[in-house]
Structures are given as structure tokens and as C-alpha cells.
C-alpha atoms as a PDB file:
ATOM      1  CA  UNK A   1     -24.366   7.444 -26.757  1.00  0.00           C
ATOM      2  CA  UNK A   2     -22.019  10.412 -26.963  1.00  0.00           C
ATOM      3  CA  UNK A   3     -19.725   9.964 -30.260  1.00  0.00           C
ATOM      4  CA  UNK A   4     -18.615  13.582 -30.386  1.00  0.00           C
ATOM      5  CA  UNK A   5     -19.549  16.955 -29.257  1.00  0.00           C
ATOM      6  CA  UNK A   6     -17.667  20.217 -29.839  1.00  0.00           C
ATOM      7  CA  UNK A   7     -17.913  22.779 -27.654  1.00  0.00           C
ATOM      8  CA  UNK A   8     -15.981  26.086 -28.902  1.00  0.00           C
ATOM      9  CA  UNK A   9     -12.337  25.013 -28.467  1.00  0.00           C
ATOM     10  CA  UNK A  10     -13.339  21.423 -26.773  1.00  0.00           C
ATOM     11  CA  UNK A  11     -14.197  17.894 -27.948  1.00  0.00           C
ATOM     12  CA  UNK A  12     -16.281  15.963 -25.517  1.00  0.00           C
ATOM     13  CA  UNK A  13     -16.649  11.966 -27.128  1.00  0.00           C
ATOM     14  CA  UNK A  14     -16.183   8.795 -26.221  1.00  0.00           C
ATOM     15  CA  UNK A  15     -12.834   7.324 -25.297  1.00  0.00           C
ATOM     16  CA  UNK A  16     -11.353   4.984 -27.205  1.00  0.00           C
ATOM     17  CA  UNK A  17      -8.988   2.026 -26.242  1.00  0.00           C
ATOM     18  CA  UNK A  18      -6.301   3.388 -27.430  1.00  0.00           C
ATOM     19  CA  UNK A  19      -5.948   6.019 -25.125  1.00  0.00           C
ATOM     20  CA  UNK A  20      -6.409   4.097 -21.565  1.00  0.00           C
ATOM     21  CA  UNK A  21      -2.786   4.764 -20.948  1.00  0.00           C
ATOM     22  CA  UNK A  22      -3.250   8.649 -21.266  1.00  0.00           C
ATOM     23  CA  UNK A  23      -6.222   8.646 -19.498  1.00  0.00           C
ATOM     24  CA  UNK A  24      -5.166   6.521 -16.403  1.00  0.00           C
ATOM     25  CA  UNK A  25      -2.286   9.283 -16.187  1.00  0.00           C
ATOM     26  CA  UNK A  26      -4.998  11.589 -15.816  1.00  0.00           C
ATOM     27  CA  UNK A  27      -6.998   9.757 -13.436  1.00  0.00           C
ATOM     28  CA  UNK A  28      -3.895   9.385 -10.833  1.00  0.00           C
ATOM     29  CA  UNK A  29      -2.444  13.073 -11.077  1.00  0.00           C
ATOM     30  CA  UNK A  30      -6.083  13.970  -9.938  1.00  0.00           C
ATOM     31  CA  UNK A  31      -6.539  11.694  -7.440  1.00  0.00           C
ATOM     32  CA  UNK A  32      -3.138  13.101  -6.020  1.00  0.00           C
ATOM     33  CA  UNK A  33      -4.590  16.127  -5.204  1.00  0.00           C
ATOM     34  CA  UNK A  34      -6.860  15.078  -2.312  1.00  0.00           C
ATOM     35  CA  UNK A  35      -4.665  12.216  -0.814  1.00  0.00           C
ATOM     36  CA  UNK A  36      -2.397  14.239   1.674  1.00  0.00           C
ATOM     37  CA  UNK A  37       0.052  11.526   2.043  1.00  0.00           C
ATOM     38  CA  UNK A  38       0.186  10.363  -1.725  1.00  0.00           C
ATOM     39  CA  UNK A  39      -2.051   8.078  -3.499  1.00  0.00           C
ATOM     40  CA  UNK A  40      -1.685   4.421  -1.875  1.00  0.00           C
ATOM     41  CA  UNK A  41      -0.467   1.730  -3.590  1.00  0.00           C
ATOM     42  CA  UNK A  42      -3.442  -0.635  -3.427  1.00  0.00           C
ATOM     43  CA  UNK A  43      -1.786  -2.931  -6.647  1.00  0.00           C
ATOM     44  CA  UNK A  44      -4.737  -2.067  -8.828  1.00  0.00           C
ATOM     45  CA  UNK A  45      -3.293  -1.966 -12.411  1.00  0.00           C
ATOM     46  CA  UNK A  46      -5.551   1.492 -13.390  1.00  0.00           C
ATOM     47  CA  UNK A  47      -4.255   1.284 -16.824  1.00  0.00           C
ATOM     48  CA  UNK A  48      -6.281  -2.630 -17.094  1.00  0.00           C
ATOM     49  CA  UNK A  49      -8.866  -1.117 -14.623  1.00  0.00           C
ATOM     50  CA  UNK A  50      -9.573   1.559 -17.523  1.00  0.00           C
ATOM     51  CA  UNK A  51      -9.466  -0.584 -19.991  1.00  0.00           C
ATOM     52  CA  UNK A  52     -12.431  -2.756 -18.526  1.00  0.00           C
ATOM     53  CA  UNK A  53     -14.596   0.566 -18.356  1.00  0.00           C
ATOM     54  CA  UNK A  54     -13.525   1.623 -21.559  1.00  0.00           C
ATOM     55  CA  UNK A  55     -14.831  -1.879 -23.032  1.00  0.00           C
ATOM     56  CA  UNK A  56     -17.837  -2.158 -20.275  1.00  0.00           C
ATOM     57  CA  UNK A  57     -21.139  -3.366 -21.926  1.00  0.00           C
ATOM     58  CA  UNK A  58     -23.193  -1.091 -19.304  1.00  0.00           C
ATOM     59  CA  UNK A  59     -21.195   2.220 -19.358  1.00  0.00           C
ATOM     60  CA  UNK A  60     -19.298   5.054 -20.968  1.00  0.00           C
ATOM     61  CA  UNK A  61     -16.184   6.894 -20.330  1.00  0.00           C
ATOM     62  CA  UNK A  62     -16.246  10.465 -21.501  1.00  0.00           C
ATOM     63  CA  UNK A  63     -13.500  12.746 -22.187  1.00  0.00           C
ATOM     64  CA  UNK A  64     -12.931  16.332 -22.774  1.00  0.00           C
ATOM     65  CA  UNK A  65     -10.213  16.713 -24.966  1.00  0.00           C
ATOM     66  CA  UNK A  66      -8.546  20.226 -25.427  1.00  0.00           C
ATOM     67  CA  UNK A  67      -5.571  21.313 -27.411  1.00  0.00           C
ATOM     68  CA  UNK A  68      -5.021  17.343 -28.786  1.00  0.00           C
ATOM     69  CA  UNK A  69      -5.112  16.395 -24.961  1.00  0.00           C
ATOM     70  CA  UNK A  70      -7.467  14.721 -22.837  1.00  0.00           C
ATOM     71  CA  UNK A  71      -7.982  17.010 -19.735  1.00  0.00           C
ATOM     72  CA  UNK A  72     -11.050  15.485 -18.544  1.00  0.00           C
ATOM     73  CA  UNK A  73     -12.781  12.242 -17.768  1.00  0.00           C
ATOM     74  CA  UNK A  74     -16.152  10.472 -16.218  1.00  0.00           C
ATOM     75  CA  UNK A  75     -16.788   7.184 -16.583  1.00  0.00           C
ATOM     76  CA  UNK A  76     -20.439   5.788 -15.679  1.00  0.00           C
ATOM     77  CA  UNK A  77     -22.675   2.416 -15.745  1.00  0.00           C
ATOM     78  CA  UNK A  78     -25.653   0.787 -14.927  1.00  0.00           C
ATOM     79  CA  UNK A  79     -25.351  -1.903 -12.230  1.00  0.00           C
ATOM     80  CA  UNK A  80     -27.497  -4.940 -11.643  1.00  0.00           C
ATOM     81  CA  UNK A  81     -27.907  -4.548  -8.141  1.00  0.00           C
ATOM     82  CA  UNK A  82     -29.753  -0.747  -8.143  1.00  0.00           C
ATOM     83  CA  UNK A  83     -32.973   0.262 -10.418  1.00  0.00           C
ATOM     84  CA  UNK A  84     -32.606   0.503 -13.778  1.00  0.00           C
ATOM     85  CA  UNK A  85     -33.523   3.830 -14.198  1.00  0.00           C
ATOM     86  CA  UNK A  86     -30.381   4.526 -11.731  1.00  0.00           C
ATOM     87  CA  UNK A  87     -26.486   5.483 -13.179  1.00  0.00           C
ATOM     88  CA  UNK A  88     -23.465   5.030 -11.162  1.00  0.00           C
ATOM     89  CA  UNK A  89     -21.048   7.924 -12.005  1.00  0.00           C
ATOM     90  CA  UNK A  90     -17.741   5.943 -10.804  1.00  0.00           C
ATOM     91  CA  UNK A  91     -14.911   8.489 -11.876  1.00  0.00           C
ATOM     92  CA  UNK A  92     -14.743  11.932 -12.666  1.00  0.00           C
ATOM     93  CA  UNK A  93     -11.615  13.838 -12.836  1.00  0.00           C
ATOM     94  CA  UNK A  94     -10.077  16.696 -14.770  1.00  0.00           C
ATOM     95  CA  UNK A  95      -6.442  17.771 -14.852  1.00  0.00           C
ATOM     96  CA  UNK A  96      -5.318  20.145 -12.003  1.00  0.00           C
ATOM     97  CA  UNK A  97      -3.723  21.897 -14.602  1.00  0.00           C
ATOM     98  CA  UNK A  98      -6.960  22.627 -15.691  1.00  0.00           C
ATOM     99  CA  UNK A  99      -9.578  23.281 -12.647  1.00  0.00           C
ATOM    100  CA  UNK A 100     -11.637  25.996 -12.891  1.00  0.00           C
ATOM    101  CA  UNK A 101     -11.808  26.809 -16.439  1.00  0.00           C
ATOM    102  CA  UNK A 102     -15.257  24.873 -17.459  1.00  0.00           C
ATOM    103  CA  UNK A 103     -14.347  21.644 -17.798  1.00  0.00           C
ATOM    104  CA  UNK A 104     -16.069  20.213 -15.345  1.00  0.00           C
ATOM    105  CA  UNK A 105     -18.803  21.941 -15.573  1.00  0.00           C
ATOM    106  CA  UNK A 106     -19.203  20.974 -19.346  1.00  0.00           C
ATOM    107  CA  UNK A 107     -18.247  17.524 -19.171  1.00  0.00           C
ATOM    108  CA  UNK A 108     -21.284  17.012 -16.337  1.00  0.00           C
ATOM    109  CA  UNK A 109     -23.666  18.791 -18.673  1.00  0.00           C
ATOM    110  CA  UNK A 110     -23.033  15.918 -21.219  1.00  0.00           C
ATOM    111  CA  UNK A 111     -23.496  13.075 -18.605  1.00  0.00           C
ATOM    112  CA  UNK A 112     -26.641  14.720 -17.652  1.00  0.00           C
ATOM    113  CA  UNK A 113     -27.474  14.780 -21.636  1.00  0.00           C
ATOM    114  CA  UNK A 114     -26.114  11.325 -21.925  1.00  0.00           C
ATOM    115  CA  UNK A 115     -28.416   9.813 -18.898  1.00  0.00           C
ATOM    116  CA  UNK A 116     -31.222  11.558 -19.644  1.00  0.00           C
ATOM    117  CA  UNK A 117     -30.974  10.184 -23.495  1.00  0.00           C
ATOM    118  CA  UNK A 118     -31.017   6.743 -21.814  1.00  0.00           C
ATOM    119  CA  UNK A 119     -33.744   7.119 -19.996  1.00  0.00           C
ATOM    120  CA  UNK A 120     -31.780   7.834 -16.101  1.00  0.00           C
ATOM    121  CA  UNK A 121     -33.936   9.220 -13.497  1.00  0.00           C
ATOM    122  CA  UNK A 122     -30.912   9.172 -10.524  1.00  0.00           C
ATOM    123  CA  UNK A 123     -27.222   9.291 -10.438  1.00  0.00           C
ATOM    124  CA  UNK A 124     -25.072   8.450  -7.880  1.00  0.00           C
ATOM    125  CA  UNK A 125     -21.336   8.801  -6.910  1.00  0.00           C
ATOM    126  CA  UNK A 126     -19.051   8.225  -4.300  1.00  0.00           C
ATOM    127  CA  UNK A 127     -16.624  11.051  -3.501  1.00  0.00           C
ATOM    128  CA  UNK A 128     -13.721  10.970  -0.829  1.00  0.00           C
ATOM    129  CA  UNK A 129     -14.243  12.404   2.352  1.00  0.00           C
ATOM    130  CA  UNK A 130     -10.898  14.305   1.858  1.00  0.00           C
ATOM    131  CA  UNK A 131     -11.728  15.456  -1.252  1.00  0.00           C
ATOM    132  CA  UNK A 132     -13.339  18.936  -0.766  1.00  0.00           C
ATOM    133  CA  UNK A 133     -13.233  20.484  -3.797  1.00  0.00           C
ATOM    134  CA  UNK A 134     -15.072  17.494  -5.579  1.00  0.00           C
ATOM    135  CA  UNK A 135     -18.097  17.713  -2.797  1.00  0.00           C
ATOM    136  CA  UNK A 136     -18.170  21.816  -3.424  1.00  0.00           C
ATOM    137  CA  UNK A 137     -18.385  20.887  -7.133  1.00  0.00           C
ATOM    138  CA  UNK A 138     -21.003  18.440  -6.727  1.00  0.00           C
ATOM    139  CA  UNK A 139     -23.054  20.324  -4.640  1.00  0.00           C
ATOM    140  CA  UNK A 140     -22.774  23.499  -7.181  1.00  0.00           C
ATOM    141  CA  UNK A 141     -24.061  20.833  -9.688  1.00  0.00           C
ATOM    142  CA  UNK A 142     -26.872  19.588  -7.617  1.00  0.00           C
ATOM    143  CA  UNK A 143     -25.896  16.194  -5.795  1.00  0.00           C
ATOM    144  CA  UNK A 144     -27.151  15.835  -2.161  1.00  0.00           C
ATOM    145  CA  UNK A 145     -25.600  13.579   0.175  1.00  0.00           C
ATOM    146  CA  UNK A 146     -27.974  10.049   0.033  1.00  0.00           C
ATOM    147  CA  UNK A 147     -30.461  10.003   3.018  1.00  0.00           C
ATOM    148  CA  UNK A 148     -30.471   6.381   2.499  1.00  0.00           C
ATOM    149  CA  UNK A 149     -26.987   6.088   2.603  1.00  0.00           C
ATOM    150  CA  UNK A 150     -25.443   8.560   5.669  1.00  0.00           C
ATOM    151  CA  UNK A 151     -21.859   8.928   5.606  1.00  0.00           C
ATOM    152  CA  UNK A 152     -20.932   6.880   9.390  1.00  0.00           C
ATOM    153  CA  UNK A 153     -17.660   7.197  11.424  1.00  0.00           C
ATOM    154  CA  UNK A 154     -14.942   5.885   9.826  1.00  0.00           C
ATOM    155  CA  UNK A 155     -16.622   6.049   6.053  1.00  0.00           C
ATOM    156  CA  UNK A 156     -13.790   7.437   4.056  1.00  0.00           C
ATOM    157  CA  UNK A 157     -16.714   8.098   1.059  1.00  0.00           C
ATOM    158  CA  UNK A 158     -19.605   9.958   1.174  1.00  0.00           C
ATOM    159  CA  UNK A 159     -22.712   8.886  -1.593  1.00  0.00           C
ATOM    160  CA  UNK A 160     -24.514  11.407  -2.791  1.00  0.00           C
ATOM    161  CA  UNK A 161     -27.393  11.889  -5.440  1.00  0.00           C
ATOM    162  CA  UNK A 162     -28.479  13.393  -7.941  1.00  0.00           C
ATOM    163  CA  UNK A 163     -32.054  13.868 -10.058  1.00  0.00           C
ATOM    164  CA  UNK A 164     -31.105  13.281 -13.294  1.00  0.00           C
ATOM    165  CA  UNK A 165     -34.250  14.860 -14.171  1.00  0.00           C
ATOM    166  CA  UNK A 166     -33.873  18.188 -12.751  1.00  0.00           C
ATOM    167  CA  UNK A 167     -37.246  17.543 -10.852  1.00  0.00           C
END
């Protein structure tokens, strides 16, 4: 499990409880960016929702932080329901503020290290179909949409995957 890595100016760890409040701030002025007509209010309570993955037996939530600030996040598990050798990558955000300087790019590189360390063959993720920028990112880091899994009308998230392995 990833304690701490630093990477020139960054710090890529683990988060820690204390800092679900900072990092659901995160999560929803990144999800802003790819819902045209705001965010909807679905009553989900993301700072308890973060908590839980924070605290989550079968996962890890990563963050970059940079200048005392977290500007990144991913949060991942293992689910029952899939083969074991398979991660679900659930969020993965970084601050607008903050798009293309690395980031992303660096915090992916330690999933990858991270699932690879524990033995991960596949990933997979769900990404908006609005959400451009996070499929062009995706696809620059090698996720293909799932064949077993086609995105149908009306889907409003495509699955894609990933070989953890490189392979």
C-alpha cells in the first residue's frame, strides 16, 4: 500500500480521515466541469461517501498533494462480484486549477504501481459520457472501452479497461 511517495515538488500517499472534507471539495469542483447544467443534487452526503472509501477494507484513496494542498485524488477497490485479480478505479479527479501540469499523469502511474504490487491484472472505470477530457486522458493512458460492456443508448457512462499489466 502507498504510504508516501515524493515526486520532485509532489507528495502522492494515502489519505487520511482527516481530510475527507478537503477532498470531497475537490471531488465536486471537478465533477463541475463536465456537467453543463451543474452537478445534480442527488442527496448523496460526498463528505460521508468519502469517508466510507477512505475507511474501505478493499480499497485506497490516493492523493497528490502539492504546495500543502491536495490537488489530486483516485480512489479504488476490489469488489466481490468481479475476479479477484480485477480493481475498480471509482474516482479520479484533479483540480481544474491544476489540469495539465502532470498530475494526472503521475497519480495513474502510482495506481498502476499500487495494483500491480497487489497482484491486479485489469482495471476498470466508469467515466461520463459528457466528460471528454477524462475519456482523452484515459485513452492517452491506455484504457479501451469494455467489449463486454458496450456503451447502449441512453448509457450516460461508458466502462472501459485497462491491462494492468501492460501486456
Amino acid at each position: 500500500m502507498i504510504v508516501e511517495r515524493v515526486t520532485g515538488s509532489r507528495v502522492i500517499r494515502t489519505v487520511v480521515r482527516a481530510e475527507a472534507e478537503a477532498v470531497a471539495a475537490l471531488h465536486a469542483r471537478a465533477r463541475a466541469t463536465y456537467y453543463p447544467d451543474g452537478v445534480p443534487d442527488d442527496g448523496t452526503d460526498w463528505r460521508a461517501a468519502w469517508l466510507g472509501a477512505i475507511e474501505r477494507p478493499n480499497g485506497q484513496v490516493l492523493c497528490v498533494v502539492e504546495g500543502g494542498r491536495i490537488v489530486g485524488l483516485a480512489s479504488f477497490r476490489t469488489v466481490d462480484a468481479v475476479p479477484a485479480d480485477t480493481v475498480d478505479l471509482l474516482q479520479f479527479h484533479v483540480d481544474p486549477d491544476h489540469w495539465r501540469s502532470g498530475i494526472g499523469t503521475a497519480l495513474h502511474t502510482a495506481c498502476l504501481e499500487q495494483w500491480r504490487a497487489d497482484g491486479r491484472r485489469t482495471a476498470v472505470l466508469s467515466v461520463h459520457v459528457d466528460n471528454r477530457r477524462a475519456q482523452a486522458f484515459y485513452a492517452r493512458q491506455g484504457w479501451l472501452p469494455d467489449p463486454e460492456r458496450p456503451l447502449a443508448e441512453g448509457d450516460h457512462h461508458l466502462i472501459l479497461r485497462l491491462d494492468v499489466r501492460g501486456e
